[in-house]
Protein backbone atom coordinates (compact mmCIF):
# COMPACT_ATOMS: atom_id res chain seq x y z
CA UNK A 1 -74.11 3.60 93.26
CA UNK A 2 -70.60 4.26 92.57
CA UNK A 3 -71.35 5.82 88.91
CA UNK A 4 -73.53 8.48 90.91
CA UNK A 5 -70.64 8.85 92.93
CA UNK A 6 -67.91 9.49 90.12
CA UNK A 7 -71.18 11.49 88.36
CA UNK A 8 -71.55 13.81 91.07
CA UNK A 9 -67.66 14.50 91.42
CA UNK A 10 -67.55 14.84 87.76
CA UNK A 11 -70.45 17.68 87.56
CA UNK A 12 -69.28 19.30 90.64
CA UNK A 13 -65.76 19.90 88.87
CA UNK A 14 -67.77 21.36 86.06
CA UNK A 15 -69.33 23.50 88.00
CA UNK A 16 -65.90 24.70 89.57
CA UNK A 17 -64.41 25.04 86.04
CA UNK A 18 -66.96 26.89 84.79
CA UNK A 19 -66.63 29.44 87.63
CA UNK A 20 -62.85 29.90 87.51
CA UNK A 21 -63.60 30.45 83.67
CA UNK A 22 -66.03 33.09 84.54
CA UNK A 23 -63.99 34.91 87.06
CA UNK A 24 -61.19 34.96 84.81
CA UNK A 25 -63.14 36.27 81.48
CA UNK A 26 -63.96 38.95 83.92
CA UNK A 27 -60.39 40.00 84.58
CA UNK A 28 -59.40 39.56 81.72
CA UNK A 29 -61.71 41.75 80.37
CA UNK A 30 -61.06 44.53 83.04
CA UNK A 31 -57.02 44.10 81.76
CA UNK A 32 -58.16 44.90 78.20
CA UNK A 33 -60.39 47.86 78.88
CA UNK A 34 -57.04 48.71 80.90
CA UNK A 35 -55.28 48.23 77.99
CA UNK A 36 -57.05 50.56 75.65
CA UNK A 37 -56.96 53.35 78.03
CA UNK A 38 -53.05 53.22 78.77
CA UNK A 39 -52.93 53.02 74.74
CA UNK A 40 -55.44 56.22 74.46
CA UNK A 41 -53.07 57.86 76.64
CA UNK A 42 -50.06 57.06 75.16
CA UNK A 43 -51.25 58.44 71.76
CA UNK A 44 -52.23 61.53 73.29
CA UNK A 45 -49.12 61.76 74.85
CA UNK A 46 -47.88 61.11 71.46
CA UNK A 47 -49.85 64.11 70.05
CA UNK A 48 -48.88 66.22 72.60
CA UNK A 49 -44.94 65.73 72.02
CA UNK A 50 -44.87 65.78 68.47
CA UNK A 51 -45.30 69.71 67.96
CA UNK A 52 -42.38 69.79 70.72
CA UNK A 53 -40.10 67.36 68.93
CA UNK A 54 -40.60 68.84 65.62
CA UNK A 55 -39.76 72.36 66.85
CA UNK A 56 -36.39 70.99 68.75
CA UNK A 57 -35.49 69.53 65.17
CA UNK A 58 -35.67 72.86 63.56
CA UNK A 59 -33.66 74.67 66.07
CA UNK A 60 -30.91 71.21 65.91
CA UNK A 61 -30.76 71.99 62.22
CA UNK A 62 -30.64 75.32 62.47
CA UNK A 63 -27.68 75.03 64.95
CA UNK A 64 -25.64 73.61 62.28
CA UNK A 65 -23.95 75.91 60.30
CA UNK A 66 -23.07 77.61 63.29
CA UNK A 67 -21.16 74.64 65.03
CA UNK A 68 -19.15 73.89 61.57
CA UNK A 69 -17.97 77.44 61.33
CA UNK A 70 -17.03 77.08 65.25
CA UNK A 71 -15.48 73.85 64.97
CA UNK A 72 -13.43 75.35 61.95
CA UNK A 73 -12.42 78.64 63.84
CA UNK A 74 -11.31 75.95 67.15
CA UNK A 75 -9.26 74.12 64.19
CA UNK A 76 -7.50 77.08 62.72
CA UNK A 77 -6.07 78.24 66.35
């Protein structure tokens, strides 16, 4: 009698297991689909800025000679 006992708590924790398993395979597989589409977004965000960040180079480097010759004009006075 007692082995049906300690058999019946035994399956019944299975049973509990196996659900807790199950609900958390299902959030975790709701974080990972979340996942990919904060990553989707961040490479178009990516895309997006790129153009922008390239263009802000040019005009950095194009500032350049400019700032030398005024930092040697502020020198000489």
């Amino acid at each position: 009698m007692l082995w049906w006992i300690s058999g019946g708590i035994v399956l019944v924790a299975i049973i509990v297991l196996i659900a807790v398993v199950m609900s958390m395979a299902g959030r975790l597989r709701q974080f990972g689909n979340t996942a990919q589409s904060l990553q989707r977004r961040l490479l178009d965000g990516e895309k997006r800025l790129q153009p922008h960040l390239a263009q802000l180079q040019q005009t950095a480097e194009a500032m350049q000679p400019r700032l030398a010759a005024m930092q040697e004009q502020a020198l000489i006075i």
